[in-house]
Protein backbone atom coordinates (compact mmCIF):
# COMPACT_ATOMS: atom_id res chain seq x y z
CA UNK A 1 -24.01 6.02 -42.78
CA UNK A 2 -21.27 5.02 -40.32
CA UNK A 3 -20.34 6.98 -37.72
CA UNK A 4 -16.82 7.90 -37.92
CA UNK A 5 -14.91 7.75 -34.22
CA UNK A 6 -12.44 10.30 -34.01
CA UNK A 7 -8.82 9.60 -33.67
CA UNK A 8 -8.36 10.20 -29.55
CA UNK A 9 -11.38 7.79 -29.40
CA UNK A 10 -10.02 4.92 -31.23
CA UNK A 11 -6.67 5.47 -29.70
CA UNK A 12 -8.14 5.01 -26.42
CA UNK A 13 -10.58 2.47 -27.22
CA UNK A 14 -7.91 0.44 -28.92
CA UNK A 15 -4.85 0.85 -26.55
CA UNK A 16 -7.34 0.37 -23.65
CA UNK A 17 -8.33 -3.41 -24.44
CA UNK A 18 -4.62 -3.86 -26.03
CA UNK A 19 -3.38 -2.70 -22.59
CA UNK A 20 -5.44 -5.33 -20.88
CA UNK A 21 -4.57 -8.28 -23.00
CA UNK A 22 -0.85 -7.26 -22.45
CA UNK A 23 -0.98 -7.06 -19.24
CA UNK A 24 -2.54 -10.43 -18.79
CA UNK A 25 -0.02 -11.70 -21.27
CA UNK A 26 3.20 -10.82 -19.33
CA UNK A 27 1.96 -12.07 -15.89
CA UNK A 28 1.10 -15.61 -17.85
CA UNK A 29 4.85 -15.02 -19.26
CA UNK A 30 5.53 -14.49 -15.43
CA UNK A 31 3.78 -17.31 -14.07
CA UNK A 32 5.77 -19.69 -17.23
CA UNK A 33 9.19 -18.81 -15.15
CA UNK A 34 8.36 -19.38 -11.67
CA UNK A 35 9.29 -22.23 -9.69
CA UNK A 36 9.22 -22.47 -6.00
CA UNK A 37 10.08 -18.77 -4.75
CA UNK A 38 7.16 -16.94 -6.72
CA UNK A 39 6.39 -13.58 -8.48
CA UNK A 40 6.68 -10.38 -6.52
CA UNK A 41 4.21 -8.62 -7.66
CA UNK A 42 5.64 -4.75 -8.07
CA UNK A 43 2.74 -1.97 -8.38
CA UNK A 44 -0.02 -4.15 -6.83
CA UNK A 45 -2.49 -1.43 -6.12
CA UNK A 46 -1.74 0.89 -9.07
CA UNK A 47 -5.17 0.52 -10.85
CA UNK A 48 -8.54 -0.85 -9.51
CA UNK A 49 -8.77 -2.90 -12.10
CA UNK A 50 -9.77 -6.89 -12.22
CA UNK A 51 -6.44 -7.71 -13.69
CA UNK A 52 -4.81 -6.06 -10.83
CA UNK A 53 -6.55 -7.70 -8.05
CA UNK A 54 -6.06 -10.90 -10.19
CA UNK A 55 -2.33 -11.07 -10.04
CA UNK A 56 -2.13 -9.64 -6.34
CA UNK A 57 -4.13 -13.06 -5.37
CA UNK A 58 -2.71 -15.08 -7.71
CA UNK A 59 -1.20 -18.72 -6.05
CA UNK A 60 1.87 -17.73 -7.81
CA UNK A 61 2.33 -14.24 -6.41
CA UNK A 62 4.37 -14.59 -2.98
CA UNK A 63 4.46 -11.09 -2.07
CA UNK A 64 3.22 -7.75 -3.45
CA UNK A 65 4.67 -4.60 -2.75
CA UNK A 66 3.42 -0.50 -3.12
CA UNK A 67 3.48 3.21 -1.38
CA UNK A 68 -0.33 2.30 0.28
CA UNK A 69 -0.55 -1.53 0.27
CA UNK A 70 -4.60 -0.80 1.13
CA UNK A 71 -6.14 -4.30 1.29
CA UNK A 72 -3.92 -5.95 -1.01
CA UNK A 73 -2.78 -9.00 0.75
CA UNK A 74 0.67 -10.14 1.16
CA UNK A 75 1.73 -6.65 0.59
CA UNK A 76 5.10 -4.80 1.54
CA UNK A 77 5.13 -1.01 1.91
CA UNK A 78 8.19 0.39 -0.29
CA UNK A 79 8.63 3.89 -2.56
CA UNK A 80 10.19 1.51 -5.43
CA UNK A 81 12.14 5.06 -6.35
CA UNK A 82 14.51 3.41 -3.29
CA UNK A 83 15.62 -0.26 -1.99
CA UNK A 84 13.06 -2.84 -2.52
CA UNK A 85 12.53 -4.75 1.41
CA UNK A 86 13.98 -8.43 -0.04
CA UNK A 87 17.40 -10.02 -0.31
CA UNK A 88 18.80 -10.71 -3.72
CA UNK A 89 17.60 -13.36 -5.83
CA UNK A 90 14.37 -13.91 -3.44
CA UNK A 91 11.76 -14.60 -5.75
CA UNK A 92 11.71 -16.08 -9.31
CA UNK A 93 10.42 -13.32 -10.97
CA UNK A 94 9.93 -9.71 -10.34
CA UNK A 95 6.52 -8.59 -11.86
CA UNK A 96 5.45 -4.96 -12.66
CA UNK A 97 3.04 -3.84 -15.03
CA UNK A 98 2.97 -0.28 -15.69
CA UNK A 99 4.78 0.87 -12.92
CA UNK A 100 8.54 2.13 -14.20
CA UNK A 101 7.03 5.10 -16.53
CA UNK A 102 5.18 6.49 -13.28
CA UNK A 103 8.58 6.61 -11.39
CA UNK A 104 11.44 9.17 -11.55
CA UNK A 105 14.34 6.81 -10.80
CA UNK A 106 13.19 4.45 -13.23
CA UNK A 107 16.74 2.47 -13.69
CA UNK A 108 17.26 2.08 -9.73
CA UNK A 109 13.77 0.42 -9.65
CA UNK A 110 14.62 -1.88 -12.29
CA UNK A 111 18.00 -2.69 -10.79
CA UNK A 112 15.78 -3.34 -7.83
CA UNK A 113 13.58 -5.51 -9.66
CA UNK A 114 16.54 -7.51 -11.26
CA UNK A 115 18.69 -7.50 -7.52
CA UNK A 116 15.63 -9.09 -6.00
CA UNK A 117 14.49 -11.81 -8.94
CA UNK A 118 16.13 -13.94 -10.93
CA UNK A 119 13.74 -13.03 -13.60
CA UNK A 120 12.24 -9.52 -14.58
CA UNK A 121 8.78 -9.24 -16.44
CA UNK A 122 7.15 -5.53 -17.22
CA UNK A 123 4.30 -4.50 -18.96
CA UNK A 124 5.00 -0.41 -20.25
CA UNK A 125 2.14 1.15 -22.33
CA UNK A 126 2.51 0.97 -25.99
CA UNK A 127 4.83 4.02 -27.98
CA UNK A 128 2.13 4.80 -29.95
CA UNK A 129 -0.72 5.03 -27.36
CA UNK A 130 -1.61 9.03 -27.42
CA UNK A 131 -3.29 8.23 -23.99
CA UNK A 132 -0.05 6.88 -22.72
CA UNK A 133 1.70 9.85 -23.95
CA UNK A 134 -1.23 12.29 -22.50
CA UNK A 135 -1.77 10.64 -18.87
CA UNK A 136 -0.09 13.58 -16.74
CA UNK A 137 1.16 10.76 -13.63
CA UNK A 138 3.61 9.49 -16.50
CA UNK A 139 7.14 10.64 -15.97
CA UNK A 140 8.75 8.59 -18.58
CA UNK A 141 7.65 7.38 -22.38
CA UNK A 142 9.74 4.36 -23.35
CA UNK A 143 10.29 3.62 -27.24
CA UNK A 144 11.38 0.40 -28.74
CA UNK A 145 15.26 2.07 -28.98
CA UNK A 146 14.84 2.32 -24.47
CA UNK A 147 13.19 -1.28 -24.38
CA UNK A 148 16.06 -2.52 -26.77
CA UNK A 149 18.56 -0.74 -23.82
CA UNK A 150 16.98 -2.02 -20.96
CA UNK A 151 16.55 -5.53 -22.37
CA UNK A 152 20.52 -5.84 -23.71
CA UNK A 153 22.06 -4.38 -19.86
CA UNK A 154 19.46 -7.02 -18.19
CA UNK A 155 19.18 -10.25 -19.97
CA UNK A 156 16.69 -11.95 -17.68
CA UNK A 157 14.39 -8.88 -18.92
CA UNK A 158 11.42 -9.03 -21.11
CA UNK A 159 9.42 -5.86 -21.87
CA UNK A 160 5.66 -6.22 -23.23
């Protein structure tokens, strides 16, 4: 007999390694749209994962910015719930994967994101994640109706 995994379980186990593969995806989708000003890299000590030290070090990646930069190199100190520390249209693309639904002023730090770049690429966890929905540190849960929003008032955007 099979063991059946309960729902929680698969919905981690699932969104977990979807999670991953998105995030990867979106920085590739990043890296496709620069040209010689880079990615800032938004978020880039959120998680300890290899995927996050990965696109902090990345060639493409000309500066990373977060509240404790820690040893992440190339790395500006900024609350992103304010003014990001670059003039407008600095890099090619502003990067940030999972960042916005961790932040209360969620549309100033995308302005931010889209005053600074000339591109904007996030990665937001997936509406039907329950872990995404559970994890207390969330302060927002975007649906497809908010990425439809924020992708129409920023056209440079793309959401994965």
């Amino acid at each position: 007999m099979i063991p059946v995994i309960p729902l929680v379980g698969f919905n981690y186990l699932f969104f977990a390694v979807y999670h991953d593969a998105r995030k990867n995806i979106a920085f590739d989708y990043a890296k496709s749209l620069t040209s010689a000003k880079g990615i800032v890299n938004l978020g880039a000590t959120g998680s300890v994962g290899a995927s996050t030290w990965k696109f902090a070090n990345d060639p493409a990646t000309a500066a990373n910015v977060d509240i404790n930069c820690g040893r992440t190199p190339k790395c500006e100190t900024a609350d992103m719930n304010f003014s990001l520390p670059f003039g407008d249209k600095a890099f090619d693309v502003a990067f940030a994967s999972h960042v916005l639904e961790h932040l209360d002023e969620w549309e100033l730090a995308l302005a931010e994101m889209d005053r600074v770049a000339d591109n904007v690429v996030l990665a937001l966890p997936h509406p039907l994640s329950l872990s995404g929905w559970l994890y207390t540190e969330h302060r927002q849960h975007f649906g497809p109706e908010d990425i439809r929003k924020m992708e129409e008032t920023y056209p440079t955007l793309k959401v994965f």
